[in-house]
Protein backbone atom coordinates (compact mmCIF):
# COMPACT_ATOMS: atom_id res chain seq x y z
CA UNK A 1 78.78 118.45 93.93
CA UNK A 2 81.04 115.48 92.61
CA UNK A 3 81.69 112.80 95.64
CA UNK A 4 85.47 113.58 95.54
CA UNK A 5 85.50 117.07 96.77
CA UNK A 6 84.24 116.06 99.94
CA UNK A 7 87.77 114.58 101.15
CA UNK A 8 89.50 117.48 99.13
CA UNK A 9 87.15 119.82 101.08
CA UNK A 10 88.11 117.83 104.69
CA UNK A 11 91.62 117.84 103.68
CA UNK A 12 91.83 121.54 103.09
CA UNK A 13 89.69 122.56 106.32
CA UNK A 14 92.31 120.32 108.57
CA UNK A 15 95.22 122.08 106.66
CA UNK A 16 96.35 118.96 104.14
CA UNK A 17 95.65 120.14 100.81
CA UNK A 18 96.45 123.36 99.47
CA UNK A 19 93.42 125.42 97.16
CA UNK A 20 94.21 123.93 93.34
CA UNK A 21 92.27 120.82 92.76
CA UNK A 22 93.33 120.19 89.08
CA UNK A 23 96.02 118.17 87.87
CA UNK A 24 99.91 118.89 87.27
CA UNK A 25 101.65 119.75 84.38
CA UNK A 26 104.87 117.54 84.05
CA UNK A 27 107.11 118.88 81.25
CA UNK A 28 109.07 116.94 79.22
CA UNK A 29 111.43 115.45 82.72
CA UNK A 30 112.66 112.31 82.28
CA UNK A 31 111.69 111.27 85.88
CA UNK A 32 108.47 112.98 87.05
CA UNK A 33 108.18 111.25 89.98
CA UNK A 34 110.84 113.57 91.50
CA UNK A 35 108.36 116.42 91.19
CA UNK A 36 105.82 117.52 93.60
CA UNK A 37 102.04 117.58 92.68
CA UNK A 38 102.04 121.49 93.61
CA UNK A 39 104.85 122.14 91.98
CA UNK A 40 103.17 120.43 88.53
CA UNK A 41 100.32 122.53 89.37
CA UNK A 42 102.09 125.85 89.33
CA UNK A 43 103.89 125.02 86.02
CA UNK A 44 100.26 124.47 84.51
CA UNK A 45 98.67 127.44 86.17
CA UNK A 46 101.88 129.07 84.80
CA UNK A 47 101.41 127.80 81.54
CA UNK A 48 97.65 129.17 81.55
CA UNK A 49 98.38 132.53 82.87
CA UNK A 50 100.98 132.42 80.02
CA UNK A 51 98.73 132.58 76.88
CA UNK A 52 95.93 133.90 78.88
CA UNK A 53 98.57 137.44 78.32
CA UNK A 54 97.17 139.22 81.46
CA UNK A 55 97.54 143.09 82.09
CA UNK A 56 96.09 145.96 84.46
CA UNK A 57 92.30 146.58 83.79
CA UNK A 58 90.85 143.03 82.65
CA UNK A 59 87.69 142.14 83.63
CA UNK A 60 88.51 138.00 84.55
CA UNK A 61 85.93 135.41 85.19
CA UNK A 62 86.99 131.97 86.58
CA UNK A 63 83.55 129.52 86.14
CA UNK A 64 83.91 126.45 88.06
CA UNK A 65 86.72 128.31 90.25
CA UNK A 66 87.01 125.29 92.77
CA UNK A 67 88.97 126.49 95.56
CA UNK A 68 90.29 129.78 94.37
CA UNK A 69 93.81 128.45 93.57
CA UNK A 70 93.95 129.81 89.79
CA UNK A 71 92.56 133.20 91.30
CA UNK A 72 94.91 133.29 94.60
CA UNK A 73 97.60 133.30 91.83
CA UNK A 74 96.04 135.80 89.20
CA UNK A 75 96.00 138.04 92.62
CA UNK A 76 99.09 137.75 93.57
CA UNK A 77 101.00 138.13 90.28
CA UNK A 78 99.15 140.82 88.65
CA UNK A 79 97.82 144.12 89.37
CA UNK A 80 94.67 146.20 88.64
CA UNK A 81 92.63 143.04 86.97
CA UNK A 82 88.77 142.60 88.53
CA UNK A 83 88.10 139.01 88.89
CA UNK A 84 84.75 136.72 89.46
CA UNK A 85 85.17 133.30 90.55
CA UNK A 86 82.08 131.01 89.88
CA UNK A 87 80.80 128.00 91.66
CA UNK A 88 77.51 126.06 92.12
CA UNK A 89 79.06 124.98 95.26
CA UNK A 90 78.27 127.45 98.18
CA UNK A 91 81.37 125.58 100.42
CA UNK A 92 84.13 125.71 97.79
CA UNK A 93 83.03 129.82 97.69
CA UNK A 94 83.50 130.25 101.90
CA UNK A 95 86.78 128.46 101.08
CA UNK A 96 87.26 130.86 98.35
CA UNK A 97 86.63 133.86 100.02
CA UNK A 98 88.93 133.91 102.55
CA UNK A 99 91.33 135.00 99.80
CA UNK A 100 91.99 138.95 99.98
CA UNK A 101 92.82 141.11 97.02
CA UNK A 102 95.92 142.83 96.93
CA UNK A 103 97.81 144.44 94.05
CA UNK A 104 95.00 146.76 93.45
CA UNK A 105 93.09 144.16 92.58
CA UNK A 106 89.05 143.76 93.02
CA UNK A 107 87.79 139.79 93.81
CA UNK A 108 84.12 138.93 93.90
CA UNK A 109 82.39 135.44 94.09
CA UNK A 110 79.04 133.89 93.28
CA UNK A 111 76.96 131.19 93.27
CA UNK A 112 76.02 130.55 89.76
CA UNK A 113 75.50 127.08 87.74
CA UNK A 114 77.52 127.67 84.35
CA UNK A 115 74.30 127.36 82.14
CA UNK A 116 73.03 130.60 83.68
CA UNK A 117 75.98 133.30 84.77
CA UNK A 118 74.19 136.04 86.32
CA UNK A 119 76.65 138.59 84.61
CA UNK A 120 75.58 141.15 82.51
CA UNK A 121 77.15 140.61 78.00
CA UNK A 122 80.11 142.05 76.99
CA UNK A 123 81.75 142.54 80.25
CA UNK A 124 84.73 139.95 80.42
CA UNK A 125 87.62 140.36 78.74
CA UNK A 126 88.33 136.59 79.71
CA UNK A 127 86.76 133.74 80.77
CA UNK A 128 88.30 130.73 82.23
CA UNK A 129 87.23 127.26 82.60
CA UNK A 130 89.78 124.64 84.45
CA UNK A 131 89.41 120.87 84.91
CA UNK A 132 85.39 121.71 85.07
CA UNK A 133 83.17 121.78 82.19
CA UNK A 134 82.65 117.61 82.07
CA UNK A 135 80.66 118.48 85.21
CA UNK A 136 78.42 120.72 83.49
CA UNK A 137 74.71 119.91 82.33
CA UNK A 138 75.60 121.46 79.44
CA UNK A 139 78.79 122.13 77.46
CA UNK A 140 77.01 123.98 74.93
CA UNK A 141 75.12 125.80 77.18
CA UNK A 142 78.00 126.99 79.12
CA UNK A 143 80.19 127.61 76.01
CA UNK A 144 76.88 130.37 74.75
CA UNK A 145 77.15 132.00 78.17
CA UNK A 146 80.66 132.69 78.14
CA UNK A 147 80.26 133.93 74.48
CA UNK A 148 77.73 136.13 75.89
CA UNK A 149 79.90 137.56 78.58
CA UNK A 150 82.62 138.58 76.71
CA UNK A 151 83.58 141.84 75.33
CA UNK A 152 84.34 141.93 71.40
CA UNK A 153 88.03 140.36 71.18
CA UNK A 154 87.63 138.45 74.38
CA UNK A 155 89.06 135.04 74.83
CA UNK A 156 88.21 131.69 76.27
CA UNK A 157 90.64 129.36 77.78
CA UNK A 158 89.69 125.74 79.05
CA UNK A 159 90.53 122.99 79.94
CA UNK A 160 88.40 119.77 79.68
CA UNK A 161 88.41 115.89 79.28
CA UNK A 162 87.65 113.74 76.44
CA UNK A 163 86.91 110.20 76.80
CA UNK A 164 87.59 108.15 73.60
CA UNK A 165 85.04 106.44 72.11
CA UNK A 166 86.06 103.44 70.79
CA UNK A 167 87.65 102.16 73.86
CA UNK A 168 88.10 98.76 72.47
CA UNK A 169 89.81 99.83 69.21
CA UNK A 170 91.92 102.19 71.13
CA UNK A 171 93.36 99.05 73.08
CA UNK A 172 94.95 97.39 70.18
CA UNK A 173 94.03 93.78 70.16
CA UNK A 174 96.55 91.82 67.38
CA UNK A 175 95.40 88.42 68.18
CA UNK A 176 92.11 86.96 66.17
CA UNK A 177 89.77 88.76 65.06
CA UNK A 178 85.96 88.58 66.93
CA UNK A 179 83.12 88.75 65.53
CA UNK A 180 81.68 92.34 64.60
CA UNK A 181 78.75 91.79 66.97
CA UNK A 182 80.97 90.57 69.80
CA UNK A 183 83.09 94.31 69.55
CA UNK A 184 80.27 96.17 69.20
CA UNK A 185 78.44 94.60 72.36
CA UNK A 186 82.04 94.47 74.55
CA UNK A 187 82.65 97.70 73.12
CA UNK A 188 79.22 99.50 74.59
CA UNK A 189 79.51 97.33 77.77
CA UNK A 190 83.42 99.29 78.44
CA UNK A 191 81.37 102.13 77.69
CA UNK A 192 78.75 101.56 80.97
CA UNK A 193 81.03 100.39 82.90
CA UNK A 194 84.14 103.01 82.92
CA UNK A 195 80.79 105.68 82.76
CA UNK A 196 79.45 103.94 85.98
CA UNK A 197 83.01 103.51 87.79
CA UNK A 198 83.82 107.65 86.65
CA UNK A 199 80.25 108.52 87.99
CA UNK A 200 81.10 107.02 91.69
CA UNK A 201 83.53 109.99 92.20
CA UNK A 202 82.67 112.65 89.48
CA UNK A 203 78.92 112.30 88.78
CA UNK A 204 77.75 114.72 87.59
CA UNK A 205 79.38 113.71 84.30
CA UNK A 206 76.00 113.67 81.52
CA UNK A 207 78.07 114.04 78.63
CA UNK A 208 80.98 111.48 78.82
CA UNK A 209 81.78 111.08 74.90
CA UNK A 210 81.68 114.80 74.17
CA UNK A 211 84.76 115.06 71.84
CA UNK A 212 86.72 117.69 70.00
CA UNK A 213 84.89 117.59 67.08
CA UNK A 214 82.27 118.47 68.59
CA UNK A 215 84.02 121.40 70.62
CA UNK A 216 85.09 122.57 67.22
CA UNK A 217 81.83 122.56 66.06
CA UNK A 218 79.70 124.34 68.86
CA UNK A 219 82.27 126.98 69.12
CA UNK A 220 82.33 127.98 65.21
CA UNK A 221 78.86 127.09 65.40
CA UNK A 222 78.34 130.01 68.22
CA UNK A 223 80.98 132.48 66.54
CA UNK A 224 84.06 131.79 68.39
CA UNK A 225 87.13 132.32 66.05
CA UNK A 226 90.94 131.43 66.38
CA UNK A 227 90.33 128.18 67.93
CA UNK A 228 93.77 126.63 69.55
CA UNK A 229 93.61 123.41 70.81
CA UNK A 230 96.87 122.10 72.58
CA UNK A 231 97.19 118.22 73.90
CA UNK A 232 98.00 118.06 77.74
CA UNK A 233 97.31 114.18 77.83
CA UNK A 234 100.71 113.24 78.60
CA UNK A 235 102.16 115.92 80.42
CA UNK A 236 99.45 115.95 82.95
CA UNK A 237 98.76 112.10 83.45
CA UNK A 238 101.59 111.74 86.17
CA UNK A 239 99.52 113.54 88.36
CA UNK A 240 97.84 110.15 89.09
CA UNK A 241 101.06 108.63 90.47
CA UNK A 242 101.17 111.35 93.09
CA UNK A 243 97.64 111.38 94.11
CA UNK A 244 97.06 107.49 94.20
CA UNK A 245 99.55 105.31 96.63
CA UNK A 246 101.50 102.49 95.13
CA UNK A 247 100.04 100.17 97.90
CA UNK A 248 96.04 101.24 96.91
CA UNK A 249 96.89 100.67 93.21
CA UNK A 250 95.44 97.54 92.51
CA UNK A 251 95.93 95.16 89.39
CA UNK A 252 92.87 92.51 88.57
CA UNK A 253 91.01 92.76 91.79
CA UNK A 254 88.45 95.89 92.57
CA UNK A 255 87.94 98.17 95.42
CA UNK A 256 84.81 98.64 97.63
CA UNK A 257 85.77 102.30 97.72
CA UNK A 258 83.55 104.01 95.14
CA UNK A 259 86.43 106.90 95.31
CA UNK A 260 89.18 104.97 95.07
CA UNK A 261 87.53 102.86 92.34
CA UNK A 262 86.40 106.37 90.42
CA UNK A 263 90.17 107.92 90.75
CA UNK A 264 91.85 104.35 89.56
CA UNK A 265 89.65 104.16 86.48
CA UNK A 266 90.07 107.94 85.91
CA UNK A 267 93.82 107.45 86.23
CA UNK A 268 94.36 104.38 83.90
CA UNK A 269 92.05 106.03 81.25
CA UNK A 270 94.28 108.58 81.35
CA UNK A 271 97.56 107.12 81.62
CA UNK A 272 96.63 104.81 78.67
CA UNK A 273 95.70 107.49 76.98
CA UNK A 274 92.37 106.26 76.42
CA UNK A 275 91.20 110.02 77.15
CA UNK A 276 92.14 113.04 75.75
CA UNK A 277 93.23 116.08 78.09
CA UNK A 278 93.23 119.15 75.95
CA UNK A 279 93.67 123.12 76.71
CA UNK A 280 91.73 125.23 74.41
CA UNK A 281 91.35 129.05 73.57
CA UNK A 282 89.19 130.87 71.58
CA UNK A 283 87.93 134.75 70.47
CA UNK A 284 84.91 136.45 70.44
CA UNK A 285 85.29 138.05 67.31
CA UNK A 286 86.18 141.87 67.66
């Protein structure tokens, strides 16, 4: 399990965080410090459950479910759907299943890494995938199982993070020009070093420079149709400024704290838009 769910995991058991562990969706407001985190996080679990189009009698899986907050809110706001949350994490699913269905609803959890989802093909009408998949051995792999788990006209909604990768170019530099050698060698040495700050706090993280090309390709390549791909980069990166205080920001010096250190880097990358935050749906073709 990645090092920074431990303190999300203390916080929630001593009553200090509530169950959604992504980030916040800040709309276009001029001032988003004025907003609180959970309120940014309803708006983008709003936004989800928006073009997700739910009605009675789905059949909902939720793989990498974290604490149950997406679900919690599926349960409360519709009626008659059966959902599966998914975790590798046995102590995010005790957390989890203190959540009761209501609404006529059924709610099941299991154990499950994402490569292998012990659920039978052509059984989901959708499968979701929040803030999780960069965790994953195995985009591909995980991308082929929720193909396989789908009904015919089922639909896939994620969403993931995708480092750049040309961090160097991506900075701008106007003045001079180094050598080509010189780039390339700072260039791969960004590279280990944001991957070893980011692995600190989120290890596991094998595939760091995955990118949308390449989701484009392994979904076509698997038969996924329809493929909608939507950039959240900017409306979720305040999140940072709510979860990091001003006084633990810190400008050329580092941190000891492997966390802190992981959620700073995280939080720049992103802020400098130096990553790519992107929702994505897809079909299985009817």
């Amino acid at each position: 399990m990645p090092a920074y769910f431990e303190p999300i995991l203390d916080a929630y058991n001593r009553g200090l965080h509530n169950r959604s562990v992504h980030l916040g969706y800040y709309a276009s407001d001029p001032d988003p410090s004025g907003i609180p985190l959970h309120e940014a996080q309803k708006e983008f679990d709003s936004r989800l459950l928006n073009i997700a189009g739910l009605r009675g009698g789905l059949r909902i899986l939720d793989v990498g479910c974290g604490l149950g907050g997406l679900i919690d809110r599926i349960n409360s706001e519709c009626k008659q759907v059966d959902i599966l949350g998914c975790n590798i994490d046995p102590r995010q699913l005790e957390i989890c299943n203190s959540i009761r269905p209501k609404n006529d609803n059924a709610i099941a959890w299991m154990e499950s890494d994402a490569s292998t989802l012990p659920v039978p093909s052509h059984t989901m009408d959708l499968v979701l995938c929040i803030e999780a998949a960069f965790h994953f051995q195995s985009r591909q792999e995980f991308y082929a199982e929720a193909f396989r788990v789908l009904k015919p006209g089922g639909r896939l909604i994620c969403t993931d993070i995708f480092l750049k990768e040309r961090l160097l170019r991506e900075l701008h530099f106007t003045e001079g020009v180094p050598q080509v050698s010189l780039i390339e060698e700072f260039d791969n040495f960004l590279h280990r070093s944001v991957h070893t700050l980011l692995l600190s706090g989120y290890a596991p993280w094998p595939d760091p420079w995955y990118s949308a090309t390449c989701l484009k390709e392994d979904l076509a390549d698997l038969g996924f149709v329809s493929l909608l791909i939507e950039d959240w980069t900017r409306a979720t990166a305040p999140s940072y400024d709510a979860m990091i205080p001003a006084a633990k920001r810190f400008g050329a010096r580092g941190t000891s704290d492997p966390l802190l250190g992981a959620l700073l880097t995280l939080g720049f990358l992103h802020q400098k838009q130096l990553l790519d935050y992107v929702m994505f749906t897809s079909l299985k073709p009817t």
